[in-house]
PDB file of N, CA and C in Angstrom:
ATOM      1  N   UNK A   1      -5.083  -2.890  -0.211  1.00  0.00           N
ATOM      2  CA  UNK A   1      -4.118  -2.238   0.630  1.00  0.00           C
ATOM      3  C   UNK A   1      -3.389  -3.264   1.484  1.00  0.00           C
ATOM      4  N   UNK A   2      -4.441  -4.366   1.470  1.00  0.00           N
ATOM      5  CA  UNK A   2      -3.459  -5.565   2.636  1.00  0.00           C
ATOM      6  C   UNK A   2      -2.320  -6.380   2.053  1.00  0.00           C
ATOM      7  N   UNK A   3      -2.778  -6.317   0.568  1.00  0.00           N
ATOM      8  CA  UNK A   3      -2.133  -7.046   0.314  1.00  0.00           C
ATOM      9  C   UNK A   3      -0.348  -6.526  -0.087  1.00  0.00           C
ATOM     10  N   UNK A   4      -0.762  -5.150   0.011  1.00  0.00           N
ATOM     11  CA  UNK A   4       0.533  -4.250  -0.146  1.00  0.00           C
ATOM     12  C   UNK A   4       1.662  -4.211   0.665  1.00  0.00           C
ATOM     13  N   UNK A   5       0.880  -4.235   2.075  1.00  0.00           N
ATOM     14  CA  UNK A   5       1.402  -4.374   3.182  1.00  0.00           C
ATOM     15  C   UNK A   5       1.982  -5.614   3.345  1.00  0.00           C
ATOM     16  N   UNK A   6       1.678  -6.649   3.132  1.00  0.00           N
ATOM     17  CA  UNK A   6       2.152  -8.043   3.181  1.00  0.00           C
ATOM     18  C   UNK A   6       3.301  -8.179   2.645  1.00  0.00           C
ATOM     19  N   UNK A   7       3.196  -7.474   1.369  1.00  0.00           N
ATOM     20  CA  UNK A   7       4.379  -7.743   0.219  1.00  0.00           C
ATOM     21  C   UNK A   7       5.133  -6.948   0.786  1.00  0.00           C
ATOM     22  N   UNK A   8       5.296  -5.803   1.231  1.00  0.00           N
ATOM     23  CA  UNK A   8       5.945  -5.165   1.783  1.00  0.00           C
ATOM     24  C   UNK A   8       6.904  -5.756   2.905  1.00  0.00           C
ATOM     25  N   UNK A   9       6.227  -6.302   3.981  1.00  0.00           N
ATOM     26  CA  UNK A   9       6.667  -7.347   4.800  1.00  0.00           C
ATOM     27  C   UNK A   9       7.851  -8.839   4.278  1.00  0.00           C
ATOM     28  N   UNK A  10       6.795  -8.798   3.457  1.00  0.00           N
ATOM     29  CA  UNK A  10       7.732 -10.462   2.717  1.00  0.00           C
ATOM     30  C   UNK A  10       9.043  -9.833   1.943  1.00  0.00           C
ATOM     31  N   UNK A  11       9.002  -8.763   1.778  1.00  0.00           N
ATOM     32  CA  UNK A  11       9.858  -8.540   0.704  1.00  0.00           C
ATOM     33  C   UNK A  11      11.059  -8.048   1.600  1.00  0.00           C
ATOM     34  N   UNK A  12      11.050  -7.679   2.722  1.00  0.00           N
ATOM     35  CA  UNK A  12      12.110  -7.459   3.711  1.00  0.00           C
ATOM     36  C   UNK A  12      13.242  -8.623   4.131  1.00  0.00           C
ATOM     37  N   UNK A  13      13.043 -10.108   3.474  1.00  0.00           N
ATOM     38  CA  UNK A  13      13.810 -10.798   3.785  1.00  0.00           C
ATOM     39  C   UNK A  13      15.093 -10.639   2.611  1.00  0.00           C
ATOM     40  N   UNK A  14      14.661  -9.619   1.912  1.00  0.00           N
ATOM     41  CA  UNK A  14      15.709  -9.492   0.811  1.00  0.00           C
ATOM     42  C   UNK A  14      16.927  -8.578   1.148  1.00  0.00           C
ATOM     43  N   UNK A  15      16.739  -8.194   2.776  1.00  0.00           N
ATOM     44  CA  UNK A  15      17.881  -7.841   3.542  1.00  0.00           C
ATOM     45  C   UNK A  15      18.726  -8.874   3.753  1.00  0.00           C
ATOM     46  N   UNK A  16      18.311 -10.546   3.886  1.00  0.00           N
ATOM     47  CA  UNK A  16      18.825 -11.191   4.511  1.00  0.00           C
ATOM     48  C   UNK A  16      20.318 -11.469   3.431  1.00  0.00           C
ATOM     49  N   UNK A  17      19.179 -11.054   2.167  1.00  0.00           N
ATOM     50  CA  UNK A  17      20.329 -11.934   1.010  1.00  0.00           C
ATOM     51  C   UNK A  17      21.301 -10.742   0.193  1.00  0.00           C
ATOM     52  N   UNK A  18      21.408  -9.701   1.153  1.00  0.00           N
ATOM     53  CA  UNK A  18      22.554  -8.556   0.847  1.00  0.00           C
ATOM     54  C   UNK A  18      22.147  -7.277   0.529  1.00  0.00           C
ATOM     55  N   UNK A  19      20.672  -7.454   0.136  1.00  0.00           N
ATOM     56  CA  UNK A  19      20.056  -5.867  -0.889  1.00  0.00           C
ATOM     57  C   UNK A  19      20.360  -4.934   0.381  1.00  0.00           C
ATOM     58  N   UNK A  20      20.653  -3.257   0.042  1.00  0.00           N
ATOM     59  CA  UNK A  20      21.023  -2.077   0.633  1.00  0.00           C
ATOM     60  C   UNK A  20      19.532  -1.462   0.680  1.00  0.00           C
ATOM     61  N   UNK A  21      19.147  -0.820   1.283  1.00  0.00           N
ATOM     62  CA  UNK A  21      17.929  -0.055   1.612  1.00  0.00           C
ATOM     63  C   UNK A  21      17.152   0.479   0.029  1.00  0.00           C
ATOM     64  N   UNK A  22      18.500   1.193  -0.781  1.00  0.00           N
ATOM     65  CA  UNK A  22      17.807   1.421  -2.103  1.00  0.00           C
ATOM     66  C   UNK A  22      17.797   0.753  -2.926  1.00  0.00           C
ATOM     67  N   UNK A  23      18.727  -0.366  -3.141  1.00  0.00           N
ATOM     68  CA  UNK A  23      17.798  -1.952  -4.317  1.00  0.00           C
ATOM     69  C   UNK A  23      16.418  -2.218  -3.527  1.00  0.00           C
ATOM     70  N   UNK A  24      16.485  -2.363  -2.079  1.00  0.00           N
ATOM     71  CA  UNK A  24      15.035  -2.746  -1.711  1.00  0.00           C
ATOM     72  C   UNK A  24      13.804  -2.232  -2.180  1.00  0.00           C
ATOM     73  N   UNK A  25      14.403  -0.482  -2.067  1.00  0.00           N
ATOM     74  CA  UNK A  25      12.902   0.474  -2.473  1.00  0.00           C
ATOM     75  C   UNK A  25      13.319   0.287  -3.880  1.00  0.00           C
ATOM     76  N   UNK A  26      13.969   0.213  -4.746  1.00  0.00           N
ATOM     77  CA  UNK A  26      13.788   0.022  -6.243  1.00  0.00           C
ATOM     78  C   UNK A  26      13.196  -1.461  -6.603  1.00  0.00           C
ATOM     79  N   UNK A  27      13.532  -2.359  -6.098  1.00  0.00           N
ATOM     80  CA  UNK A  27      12.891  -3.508  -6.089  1.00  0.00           C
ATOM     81  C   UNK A  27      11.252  -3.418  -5.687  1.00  0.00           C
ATOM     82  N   UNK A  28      10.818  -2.839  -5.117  1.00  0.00           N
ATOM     83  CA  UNK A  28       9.616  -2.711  -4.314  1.00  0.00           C
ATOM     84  C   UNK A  28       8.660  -2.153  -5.516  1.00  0.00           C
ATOM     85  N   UNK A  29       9.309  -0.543  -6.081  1.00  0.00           N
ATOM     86  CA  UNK A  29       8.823   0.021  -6.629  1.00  0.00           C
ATOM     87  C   UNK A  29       8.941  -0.421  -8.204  1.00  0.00           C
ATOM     88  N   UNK A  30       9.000  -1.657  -8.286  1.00  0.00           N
ATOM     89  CA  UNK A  30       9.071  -2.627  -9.741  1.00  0.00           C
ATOM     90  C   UNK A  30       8.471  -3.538 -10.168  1.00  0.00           C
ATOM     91  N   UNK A  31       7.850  -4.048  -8.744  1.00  0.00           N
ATOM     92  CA  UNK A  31       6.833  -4.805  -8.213  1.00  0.00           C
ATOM     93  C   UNK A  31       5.145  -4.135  -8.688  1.00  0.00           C
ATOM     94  N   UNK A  32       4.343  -4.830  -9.468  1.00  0.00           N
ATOM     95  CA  UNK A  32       2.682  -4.217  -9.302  1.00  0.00           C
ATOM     96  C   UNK A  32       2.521  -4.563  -7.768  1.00  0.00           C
ATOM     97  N   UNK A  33       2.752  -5.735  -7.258  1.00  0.00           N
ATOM     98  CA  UNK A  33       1.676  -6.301  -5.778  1.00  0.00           C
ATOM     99  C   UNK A  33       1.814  -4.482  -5.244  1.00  0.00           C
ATOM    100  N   UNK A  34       3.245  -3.996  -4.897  1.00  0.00           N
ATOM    101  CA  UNK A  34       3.636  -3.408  -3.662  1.00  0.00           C
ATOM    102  C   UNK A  34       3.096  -1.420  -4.209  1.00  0.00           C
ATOM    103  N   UNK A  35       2.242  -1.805  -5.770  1.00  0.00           N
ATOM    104  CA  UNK A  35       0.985  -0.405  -5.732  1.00  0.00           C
ATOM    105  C   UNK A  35      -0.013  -0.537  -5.154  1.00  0.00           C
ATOM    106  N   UNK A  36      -0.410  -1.783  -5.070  1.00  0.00           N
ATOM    107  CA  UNK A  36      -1.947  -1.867  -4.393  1.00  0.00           C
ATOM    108  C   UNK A  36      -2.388  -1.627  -2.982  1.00  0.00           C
ATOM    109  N   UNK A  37      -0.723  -0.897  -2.073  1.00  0.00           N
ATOM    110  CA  UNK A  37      -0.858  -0.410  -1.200  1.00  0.00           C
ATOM    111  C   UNK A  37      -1.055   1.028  -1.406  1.00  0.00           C
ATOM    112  N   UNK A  38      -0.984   2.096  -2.338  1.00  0.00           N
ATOM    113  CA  UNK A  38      -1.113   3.241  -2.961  1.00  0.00           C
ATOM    114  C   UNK A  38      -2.368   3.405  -3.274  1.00  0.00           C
ATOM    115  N   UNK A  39      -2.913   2.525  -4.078  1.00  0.00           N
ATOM    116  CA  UNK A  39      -4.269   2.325  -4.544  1.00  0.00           C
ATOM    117  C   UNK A  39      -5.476   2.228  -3.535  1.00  0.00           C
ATOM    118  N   UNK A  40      -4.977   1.445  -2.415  1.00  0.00           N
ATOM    119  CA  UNK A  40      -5.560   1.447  -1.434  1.00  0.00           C
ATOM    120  C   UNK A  40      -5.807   2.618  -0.852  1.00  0.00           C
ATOM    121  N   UNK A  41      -4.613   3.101  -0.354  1.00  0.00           N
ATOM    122  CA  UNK A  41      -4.611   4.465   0.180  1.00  0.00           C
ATOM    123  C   UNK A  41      -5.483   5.184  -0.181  1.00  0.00           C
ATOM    124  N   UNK A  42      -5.163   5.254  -1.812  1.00  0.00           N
ATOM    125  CA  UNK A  42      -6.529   6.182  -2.353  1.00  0.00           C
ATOM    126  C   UNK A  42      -8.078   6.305  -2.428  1.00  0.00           C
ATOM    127  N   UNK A  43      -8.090   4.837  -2.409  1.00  0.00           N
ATOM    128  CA  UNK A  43      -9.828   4.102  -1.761  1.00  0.00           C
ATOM    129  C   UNK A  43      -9.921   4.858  -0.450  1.00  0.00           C
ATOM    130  N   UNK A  44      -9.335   4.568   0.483  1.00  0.00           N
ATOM    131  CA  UNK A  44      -9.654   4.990   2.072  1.00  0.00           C
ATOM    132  C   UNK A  44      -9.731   6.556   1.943  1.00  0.00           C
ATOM    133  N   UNK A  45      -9.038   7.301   1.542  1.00  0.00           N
ATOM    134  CA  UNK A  45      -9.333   8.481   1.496  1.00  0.00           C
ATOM    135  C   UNK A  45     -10.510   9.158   1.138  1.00  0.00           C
ATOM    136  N   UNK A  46     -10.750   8.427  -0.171  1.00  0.00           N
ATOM    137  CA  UNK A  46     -12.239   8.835  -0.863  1.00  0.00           C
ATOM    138  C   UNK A  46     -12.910   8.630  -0.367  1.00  0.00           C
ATOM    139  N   UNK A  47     -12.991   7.235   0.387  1.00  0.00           N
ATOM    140  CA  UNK A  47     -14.028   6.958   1.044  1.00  0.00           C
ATOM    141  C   UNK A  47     -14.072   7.729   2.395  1.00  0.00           C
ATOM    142  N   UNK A  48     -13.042   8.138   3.275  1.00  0.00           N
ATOM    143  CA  UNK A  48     -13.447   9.018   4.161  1.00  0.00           C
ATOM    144  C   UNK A  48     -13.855  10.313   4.171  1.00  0.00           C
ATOM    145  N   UNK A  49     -13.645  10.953   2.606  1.00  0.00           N
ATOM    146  CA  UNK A  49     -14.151  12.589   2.441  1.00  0.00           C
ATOM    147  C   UNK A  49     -14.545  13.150   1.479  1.00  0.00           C
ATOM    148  N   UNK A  50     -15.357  11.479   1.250  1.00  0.00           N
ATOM    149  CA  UNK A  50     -16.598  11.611   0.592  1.00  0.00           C
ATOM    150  C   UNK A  50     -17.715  12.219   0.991  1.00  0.00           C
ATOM    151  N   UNK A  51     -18.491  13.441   0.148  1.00  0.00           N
ATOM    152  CA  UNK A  51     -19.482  14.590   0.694  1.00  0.00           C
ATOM    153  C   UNK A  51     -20.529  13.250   0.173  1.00  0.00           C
ATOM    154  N   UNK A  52     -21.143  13.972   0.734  1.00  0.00           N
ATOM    155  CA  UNK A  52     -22.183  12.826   1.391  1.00  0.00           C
ATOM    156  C   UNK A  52     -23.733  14.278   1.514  1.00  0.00           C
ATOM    157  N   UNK A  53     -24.715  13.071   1.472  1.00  0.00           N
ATOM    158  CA  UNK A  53     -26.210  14.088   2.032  1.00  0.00           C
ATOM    159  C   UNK A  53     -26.133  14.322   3.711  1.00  0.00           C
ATOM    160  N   UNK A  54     -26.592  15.053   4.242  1.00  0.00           N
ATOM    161  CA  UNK A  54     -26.539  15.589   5.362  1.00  0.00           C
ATOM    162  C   UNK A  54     -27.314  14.882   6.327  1.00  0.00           C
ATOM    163  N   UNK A  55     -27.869  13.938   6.232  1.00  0.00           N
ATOM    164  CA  UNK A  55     -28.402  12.809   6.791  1.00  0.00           C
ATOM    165  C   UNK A  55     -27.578  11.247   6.601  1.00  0.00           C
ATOM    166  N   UNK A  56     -26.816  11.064   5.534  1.00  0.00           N
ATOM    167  CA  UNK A  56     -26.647   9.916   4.956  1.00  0.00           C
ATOM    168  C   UNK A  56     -25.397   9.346   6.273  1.00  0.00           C
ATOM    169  N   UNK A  57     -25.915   8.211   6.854  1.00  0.00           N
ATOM    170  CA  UNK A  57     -24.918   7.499   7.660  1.00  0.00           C
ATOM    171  C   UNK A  57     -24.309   6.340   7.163  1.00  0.00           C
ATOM    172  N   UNK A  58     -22.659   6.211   7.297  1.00  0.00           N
ATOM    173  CA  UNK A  58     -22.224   5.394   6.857  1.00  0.00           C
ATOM    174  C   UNK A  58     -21.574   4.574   7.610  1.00  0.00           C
ATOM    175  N   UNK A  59     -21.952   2.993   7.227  1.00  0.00           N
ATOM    176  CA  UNK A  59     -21.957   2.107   8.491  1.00  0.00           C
ATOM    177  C   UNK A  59     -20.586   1.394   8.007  1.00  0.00           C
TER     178      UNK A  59
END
């Protein structure tokens, strides 16, 4: 997920060199790095509502 975010970040200097808001998000979304913020997403989720035993603590 961090690394999604990063790319995400880095990839904003492609304002500097003329791209319009939607080459950016089409550019983005052409990219693998800038799924592994999606993918991520989907880890954290599971992992937060994940049923679990009624004792089981997660550290």
């Amino acid at each position: 997920m961090s690394i999604g975010i990063t790319f995400y970040i880095l990839y904003f200097n492609l304002f500097v060199f003329g791209y319009t808001f939607l080459e950016y998000l089409v550019f983005l979304f052409s990219r693998w790095e800038c799924y592994s913020f999606f993918v991520g997403v989907i880890f954290v989720c599971c992992g937060i509502f994940r049923k679990g035993k009624k004792h089981d603590l997660y550290l």
